[in-house]
N, C-alpha and C. Protein backbone atom coordinates (compact mmCIF):
# COMPACT_ATOMS: atom_id res chain seq x y z
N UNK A 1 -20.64 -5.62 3.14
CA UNK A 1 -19.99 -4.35 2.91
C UNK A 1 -20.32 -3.87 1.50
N UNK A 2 -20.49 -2.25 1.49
CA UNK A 2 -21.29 -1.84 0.18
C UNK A 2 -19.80 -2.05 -0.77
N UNK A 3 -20.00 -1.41 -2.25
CA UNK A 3 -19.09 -1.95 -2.65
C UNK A 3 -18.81 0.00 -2.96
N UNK A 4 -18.80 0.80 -1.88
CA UNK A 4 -18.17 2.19 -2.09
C UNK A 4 -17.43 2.17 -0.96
N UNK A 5 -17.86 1.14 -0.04
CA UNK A 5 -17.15 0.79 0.82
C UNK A 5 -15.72 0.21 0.60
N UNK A 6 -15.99 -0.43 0.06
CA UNK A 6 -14.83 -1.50 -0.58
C UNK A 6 -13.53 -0.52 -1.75
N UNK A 7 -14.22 0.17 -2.03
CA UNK A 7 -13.59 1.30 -3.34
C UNK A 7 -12.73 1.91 -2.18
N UNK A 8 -13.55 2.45 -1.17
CA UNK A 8 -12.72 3.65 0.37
C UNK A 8 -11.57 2.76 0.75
N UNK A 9 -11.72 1.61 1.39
CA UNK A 9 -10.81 0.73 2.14
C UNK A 9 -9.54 0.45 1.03
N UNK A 10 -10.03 0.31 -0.66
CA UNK A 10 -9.08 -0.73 -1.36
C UNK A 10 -7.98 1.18 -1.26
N UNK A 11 -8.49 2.33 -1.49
CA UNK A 11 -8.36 3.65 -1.89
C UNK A 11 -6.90 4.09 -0.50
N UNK A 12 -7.55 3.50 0.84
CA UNK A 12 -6.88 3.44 1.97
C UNK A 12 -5.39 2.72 1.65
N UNK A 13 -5.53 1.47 1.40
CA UNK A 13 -4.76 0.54 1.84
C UNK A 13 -3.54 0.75 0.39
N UNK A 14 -4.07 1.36 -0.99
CA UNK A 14 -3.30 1.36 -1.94
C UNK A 14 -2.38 2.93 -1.49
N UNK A 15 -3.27 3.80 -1.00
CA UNK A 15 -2.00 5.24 -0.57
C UNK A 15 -1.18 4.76 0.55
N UNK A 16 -1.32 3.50 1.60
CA UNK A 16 -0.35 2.98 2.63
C UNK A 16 0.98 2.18 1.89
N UNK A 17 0.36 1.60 0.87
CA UNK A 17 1.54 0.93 0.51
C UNK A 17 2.15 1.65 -0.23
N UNK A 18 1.68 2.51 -1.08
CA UNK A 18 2.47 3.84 -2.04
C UNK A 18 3.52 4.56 -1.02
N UNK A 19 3.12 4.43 -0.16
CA UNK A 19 3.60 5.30 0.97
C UNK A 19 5.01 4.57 1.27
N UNK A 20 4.28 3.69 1.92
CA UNK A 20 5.93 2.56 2.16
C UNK A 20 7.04 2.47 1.41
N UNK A 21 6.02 1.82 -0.11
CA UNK A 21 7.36 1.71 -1.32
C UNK A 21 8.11 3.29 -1.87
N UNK A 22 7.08 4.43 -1.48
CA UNK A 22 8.05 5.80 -2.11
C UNK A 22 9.27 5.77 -0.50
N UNK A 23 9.10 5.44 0.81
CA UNK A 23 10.05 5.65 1.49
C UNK A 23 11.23 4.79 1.55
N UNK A 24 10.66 3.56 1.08
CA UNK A 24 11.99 2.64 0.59
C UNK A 24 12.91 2.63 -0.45
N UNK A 25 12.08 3.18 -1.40
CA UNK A 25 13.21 4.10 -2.34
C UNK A 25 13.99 4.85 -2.27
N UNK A 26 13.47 5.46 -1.52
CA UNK A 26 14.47 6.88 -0.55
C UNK A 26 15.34 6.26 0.35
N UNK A 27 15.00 5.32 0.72
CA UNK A 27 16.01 4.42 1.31
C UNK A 27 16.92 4.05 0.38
N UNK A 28 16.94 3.45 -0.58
CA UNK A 28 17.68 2.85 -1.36
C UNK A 28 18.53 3.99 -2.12
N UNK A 29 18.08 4.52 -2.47
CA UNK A 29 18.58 6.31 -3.29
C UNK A 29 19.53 6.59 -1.99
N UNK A 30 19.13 7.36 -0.60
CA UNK A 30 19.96 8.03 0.40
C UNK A 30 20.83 7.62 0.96
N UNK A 31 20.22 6.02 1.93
CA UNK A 31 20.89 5.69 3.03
C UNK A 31 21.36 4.90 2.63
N UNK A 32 21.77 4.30 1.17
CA UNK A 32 22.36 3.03 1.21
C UNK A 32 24.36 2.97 1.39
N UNK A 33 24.37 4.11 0.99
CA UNK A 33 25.78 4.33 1.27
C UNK A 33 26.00 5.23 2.27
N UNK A 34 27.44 4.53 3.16
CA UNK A 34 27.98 5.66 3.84
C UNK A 34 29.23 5.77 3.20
N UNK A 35 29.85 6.98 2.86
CA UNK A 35 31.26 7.41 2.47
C UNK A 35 31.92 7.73 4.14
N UNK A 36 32.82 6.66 3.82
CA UNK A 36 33.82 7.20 5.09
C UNK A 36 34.61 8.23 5.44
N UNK A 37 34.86 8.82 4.08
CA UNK A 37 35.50 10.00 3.83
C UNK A 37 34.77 11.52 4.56
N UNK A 38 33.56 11.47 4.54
CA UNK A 38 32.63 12.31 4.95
C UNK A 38 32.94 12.49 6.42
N UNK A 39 33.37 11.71 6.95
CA UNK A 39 33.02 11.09 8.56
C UNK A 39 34.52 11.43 8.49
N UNK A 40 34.88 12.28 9.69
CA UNK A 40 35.91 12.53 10.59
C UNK A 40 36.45 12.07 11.50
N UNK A 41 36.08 10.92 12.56
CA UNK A 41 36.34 10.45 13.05
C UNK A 41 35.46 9.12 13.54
N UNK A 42 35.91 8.16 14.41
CA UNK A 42 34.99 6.89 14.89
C UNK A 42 34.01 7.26 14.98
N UNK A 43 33.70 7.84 16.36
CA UNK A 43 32.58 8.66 16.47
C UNK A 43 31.53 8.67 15.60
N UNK A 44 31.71 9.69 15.33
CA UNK A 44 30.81 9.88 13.65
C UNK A 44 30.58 8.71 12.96
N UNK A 45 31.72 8.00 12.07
CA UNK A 45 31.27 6.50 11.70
C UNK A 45 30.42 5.93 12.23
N UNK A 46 30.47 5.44 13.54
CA UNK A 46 29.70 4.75 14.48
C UNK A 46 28.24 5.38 14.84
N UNK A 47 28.09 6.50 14.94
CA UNK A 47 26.55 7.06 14.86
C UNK A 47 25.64 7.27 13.42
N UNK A 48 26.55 6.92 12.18
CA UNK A 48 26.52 7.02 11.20
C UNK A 48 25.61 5.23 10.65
N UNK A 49 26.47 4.73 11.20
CA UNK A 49 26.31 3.49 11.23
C UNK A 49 25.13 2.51 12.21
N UNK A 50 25.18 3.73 13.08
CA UNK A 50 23.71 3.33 14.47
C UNK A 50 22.50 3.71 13.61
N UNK A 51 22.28 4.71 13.34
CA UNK A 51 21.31 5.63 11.83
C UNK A 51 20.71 4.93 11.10
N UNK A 52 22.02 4.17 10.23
CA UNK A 52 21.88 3.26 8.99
C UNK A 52 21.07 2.18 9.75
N UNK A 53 21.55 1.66 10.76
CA UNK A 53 20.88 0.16 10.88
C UNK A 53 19.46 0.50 11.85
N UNK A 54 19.32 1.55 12.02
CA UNK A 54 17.75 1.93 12.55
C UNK A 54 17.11 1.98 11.73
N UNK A 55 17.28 2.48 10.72
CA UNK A 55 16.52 2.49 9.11
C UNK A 55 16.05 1.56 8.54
N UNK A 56 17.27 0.77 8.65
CA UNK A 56 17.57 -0.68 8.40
C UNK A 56 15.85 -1.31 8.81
N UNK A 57 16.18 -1.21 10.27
CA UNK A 57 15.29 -2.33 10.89
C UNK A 57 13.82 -1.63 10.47
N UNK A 58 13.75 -0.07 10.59
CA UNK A 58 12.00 0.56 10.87
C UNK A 58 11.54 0.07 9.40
N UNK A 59 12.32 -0.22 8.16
CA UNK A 59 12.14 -0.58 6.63
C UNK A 59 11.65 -2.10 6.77
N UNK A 60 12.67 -2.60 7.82
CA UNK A 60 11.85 -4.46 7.64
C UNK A 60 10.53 -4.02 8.68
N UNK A 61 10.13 -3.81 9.48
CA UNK A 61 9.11 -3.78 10.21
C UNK A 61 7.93 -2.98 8.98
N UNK A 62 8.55 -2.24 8.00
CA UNK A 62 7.12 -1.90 7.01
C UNK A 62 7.29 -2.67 5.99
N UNK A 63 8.32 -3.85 5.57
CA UNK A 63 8.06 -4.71 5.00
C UNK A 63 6.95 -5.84 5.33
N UNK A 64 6.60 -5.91 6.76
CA UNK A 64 6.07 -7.01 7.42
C UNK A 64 4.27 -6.14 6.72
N UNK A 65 4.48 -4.82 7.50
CA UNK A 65 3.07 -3.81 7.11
C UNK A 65 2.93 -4.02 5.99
N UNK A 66 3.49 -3.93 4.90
CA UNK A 66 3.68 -3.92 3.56
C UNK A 66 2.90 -5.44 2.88
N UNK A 67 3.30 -6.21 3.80
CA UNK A 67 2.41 -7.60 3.32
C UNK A 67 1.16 -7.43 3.85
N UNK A 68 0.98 -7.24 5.35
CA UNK A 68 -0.56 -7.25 5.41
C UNK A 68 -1.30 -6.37 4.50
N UNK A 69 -0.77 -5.08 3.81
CA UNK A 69 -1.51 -4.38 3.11
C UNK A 69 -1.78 -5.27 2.04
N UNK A 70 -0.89 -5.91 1.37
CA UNK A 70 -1.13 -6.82 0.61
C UNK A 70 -2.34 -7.88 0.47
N UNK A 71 -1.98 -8.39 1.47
CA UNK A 71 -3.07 -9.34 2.20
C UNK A 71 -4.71 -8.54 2.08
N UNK A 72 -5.10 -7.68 2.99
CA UNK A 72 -6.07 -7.02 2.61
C UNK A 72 -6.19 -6.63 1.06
N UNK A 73 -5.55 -5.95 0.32
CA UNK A 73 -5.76 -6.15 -0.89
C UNK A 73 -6.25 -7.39 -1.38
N UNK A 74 -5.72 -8.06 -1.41
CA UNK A 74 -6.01 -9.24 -2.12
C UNK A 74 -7.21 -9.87 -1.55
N UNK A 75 -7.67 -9.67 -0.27
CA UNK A 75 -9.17 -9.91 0.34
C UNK A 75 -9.87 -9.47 -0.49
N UNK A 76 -10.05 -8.08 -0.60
CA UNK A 76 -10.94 -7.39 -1.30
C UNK A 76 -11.35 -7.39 -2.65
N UNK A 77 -10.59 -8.65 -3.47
CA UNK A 77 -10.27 -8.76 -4.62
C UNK A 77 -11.20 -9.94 -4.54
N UNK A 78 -10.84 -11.15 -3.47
CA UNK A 78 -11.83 -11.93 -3.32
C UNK A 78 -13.15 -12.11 -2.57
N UNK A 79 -13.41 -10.64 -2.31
CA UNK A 79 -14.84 -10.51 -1.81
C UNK A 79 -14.52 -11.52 -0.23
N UNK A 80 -13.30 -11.28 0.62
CA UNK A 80 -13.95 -11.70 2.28
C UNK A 80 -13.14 -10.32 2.91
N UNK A 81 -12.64 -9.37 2.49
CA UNK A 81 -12.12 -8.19 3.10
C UNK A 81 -13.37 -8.02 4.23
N UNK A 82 -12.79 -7.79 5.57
CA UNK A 82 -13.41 -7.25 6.28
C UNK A 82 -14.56 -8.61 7.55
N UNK A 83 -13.92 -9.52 7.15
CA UNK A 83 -13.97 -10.81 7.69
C UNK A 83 -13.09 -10.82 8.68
N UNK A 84 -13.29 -11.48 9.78
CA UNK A 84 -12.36 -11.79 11.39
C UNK A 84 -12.15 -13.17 10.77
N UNK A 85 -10.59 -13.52 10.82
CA UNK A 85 -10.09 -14.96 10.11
C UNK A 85 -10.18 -15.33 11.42
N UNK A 86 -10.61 -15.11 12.73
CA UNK A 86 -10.48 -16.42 13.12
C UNK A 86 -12.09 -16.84 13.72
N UNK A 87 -13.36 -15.66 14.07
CA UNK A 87 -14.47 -15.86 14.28
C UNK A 87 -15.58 -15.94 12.86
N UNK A 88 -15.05 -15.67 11.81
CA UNK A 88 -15.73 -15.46 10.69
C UNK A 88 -16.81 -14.54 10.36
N UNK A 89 -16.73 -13.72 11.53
CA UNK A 89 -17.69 -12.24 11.79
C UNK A 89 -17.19 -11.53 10.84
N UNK A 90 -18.31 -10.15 10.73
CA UNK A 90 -17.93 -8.74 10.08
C UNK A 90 -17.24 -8.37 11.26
N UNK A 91 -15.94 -7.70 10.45
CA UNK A 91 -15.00 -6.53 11.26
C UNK A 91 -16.25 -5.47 11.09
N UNK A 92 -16.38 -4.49 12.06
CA UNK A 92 -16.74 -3.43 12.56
C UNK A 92 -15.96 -2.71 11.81
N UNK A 93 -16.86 -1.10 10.83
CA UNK A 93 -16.40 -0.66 10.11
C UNK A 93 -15.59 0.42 10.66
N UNK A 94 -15.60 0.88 11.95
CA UNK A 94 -14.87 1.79 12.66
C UNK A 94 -13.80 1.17 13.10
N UNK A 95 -13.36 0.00 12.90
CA UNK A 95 -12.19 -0.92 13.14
C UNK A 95 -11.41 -1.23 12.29
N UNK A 96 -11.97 -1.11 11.00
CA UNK A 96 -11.57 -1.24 9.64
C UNK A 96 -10.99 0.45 9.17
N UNK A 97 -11.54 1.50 9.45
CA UNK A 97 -10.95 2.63 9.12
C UNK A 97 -9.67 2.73 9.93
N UNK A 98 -9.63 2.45 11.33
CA UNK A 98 -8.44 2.75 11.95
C UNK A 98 -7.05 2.08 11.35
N UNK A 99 -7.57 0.76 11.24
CA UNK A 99 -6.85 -0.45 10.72
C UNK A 99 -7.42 -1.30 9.60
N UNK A 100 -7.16 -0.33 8.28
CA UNK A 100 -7.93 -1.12 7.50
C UNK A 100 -7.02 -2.59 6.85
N UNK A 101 -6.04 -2.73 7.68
CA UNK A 101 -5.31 -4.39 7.00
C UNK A 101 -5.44 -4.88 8.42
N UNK A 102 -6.11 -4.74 9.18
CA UNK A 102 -6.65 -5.64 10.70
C UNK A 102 -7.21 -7.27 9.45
N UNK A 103 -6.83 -8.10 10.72
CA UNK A 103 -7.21 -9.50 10.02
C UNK A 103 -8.55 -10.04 11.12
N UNK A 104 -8.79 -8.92 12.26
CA UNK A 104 -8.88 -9.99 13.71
C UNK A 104 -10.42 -8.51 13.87
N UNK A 105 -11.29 -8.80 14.42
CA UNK A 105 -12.28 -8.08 15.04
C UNK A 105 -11.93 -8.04 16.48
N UNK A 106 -12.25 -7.02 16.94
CA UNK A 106 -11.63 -6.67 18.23
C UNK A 106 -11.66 -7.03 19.16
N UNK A 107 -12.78 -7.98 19.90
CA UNK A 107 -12.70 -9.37 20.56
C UNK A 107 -11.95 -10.53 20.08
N UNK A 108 -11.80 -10.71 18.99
CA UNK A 108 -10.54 -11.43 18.85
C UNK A 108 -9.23 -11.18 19.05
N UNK A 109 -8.93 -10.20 18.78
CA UNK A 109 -7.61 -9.66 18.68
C UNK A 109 -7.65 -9.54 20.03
N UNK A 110 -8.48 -8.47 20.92
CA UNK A 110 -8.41 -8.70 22.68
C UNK A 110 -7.77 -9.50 23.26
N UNK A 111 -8.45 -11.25 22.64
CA UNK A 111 -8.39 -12.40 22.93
C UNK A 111 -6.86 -12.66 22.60
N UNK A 112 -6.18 -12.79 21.59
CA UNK A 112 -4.50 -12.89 21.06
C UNK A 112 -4.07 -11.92 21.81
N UNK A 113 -4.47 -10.80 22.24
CA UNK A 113 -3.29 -9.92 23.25
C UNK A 113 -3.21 -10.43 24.51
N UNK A 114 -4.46 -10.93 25.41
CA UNK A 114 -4.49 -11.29 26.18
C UNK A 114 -3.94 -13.02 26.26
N UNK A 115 -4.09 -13.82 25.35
CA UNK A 115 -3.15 -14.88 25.42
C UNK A 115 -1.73 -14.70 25.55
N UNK A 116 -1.04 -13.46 24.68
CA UNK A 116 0.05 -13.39 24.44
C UNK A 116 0.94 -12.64 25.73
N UNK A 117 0.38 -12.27 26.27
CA UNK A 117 0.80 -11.94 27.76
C UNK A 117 0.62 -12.99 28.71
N UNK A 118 -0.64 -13.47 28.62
CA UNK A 118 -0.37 -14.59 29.76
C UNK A 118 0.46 -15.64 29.95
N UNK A 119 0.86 -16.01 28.12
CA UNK A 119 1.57 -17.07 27.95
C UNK A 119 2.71 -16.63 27.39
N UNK A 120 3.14 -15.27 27.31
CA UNK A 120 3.90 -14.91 26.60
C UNK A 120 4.67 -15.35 25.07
């Protein structure tokens, strides 16, 4: 991989995580409190509270994103970004734009979806 290549992908993966950490702030700033006072009745509390913990969870699921971006970062730092960890092939660079923190080339990954259904 050229190394303007490597500049595009590191360029990708640093506005994804900018991205994440400015919405978790906003998390932390907005949703971290509910005033009960605001809220008129159960009702309200309780959808108030359904809200909060949806947030909750979509924030840990881009914590998980948040590491693989990491992860790719830190590939690219050691020169194997863009490596299939488990065939040791080049990822395909049209595989890498879609998903540039993919760990798996797309016969591999095929391969883990299709295990993971069969064996659940």
């Amino acid at each position: 991989m050229t190394k303007v290549q490597l500049k595009k992908f590191k360029g990708l993966l640093e506005s994804k995580r900018d991205e994440i950490l400015k919405k978790a702030k906003q998390t932390l700033n907005d949703d971290m409190s509910l005033d009960t006072n605001d809220l008129p009745d159960e009702m309200d509390l309780a959808s108030s509270e359904y809200l909060q913990s949806f947030t909750f969870r979509l924030r840990g699921r881009e914590k998980s994103f948040l590491d693989k971006i990491e992860r790719a970062l830190q590939k690219i730092e050691e020169g194997t970004f863009g490596n299939c960890e488990e065939c040791e092939e080049e990822i395909q660079i049209k595989r890498l734009e879609a998903r540039p923190e993919t760990t798996l080339c797309i016969r591999c990954k095929e391969d883990q979806e299709r295990a993971e259904r069969d064996f659940g």
